[in-house]
Protein backbone atom coordinates (compact mmCIF):
# COMPACT_ATOMS: atom_id res chain seq x y z
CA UNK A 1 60.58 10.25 207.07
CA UNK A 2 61.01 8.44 203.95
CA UNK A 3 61.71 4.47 203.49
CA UNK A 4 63.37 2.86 200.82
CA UNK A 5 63.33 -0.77 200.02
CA UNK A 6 66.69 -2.54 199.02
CA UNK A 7 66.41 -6.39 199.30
CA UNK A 8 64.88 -8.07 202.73
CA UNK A 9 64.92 -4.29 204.29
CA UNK A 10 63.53 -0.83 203.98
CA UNK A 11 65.52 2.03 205.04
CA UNK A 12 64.28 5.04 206.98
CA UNK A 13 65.55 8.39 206.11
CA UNK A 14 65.34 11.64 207.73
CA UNK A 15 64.70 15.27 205.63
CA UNK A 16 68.26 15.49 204.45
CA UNK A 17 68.39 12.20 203.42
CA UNK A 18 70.39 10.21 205.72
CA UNK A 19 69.63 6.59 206.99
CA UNK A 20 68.66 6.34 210.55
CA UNK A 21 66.86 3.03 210.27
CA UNK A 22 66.26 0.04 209.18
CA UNK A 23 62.55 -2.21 208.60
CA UNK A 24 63.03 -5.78 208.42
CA UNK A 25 60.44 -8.64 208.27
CA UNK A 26 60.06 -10.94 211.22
CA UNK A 27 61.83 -13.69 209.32
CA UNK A 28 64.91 -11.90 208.72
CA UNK A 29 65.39 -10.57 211.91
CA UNK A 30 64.95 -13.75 213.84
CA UNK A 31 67.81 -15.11 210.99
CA UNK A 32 69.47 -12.08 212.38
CA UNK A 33 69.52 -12.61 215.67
CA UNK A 34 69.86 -16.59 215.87
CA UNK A 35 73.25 -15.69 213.95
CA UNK A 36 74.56 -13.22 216.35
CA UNK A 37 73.41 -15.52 219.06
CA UNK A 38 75.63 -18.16 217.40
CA UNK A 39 78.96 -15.59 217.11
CA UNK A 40 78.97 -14.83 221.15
CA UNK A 41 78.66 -18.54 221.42
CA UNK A 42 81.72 -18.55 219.05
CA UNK A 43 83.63 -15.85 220.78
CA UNK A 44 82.94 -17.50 224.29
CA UNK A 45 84.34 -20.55 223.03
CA UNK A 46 87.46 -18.91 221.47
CA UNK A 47 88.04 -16.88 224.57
CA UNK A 48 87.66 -19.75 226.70
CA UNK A 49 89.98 -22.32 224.39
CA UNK A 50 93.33 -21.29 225.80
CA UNK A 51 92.15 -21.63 229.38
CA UNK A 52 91.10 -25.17 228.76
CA UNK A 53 94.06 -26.30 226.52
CA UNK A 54 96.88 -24.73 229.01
CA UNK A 55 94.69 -26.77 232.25
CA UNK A 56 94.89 -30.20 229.88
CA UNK A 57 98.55 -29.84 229.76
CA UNK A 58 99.30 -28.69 232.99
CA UNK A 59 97.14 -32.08 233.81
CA UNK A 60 94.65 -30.00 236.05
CA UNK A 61 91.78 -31.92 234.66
CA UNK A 62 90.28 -34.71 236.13
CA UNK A 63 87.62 -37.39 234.36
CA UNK A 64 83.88 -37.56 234.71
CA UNK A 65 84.48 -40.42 236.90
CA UNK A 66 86.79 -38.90 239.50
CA UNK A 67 84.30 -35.31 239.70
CA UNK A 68 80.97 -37.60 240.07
CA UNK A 69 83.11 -39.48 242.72
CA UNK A 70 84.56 -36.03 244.86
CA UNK A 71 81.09 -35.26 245.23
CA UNK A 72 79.53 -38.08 246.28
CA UNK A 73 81.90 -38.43 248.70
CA UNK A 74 81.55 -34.50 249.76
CA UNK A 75 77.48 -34.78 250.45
């Protein structure tokens, strides 16, 4: 194996030359993975979007008021 370094990472290669990993430092890989934590936050907030906007105008919503008040009386 061979490494590489290009920028924040080092690249592993086999005999023949191809890439089969990556090094990174600690730093960039918790930047990494704090970003793709934020993109499935994203996505679960795009996927869930029409959902919510289709119950607003149907009116199946109710306030904060009315929920706290459904289960206070259901206890």
């Amino acid at each position: 194996m061979k490494t590489s370094s290009i920028k924040d990472g080092r690249f592993v290669t086999d005999s023949k030359g191809r890439t089969v990993g990556v090094l990174l430092d600690v730093k960039t890989y918790e930047r990494l993975r704090e970003a793709e934590e934020s993109l499935a936050d994203i996505r679960a907030y795009d996927d869930a979007r029409p959902k919510a906007v289709a119950e607003v105008k149907a009116g199946q919503v109710a306030s904060l008021d009315d929920y706290r008040a459904r289960r206070s009386r259901a206890k």
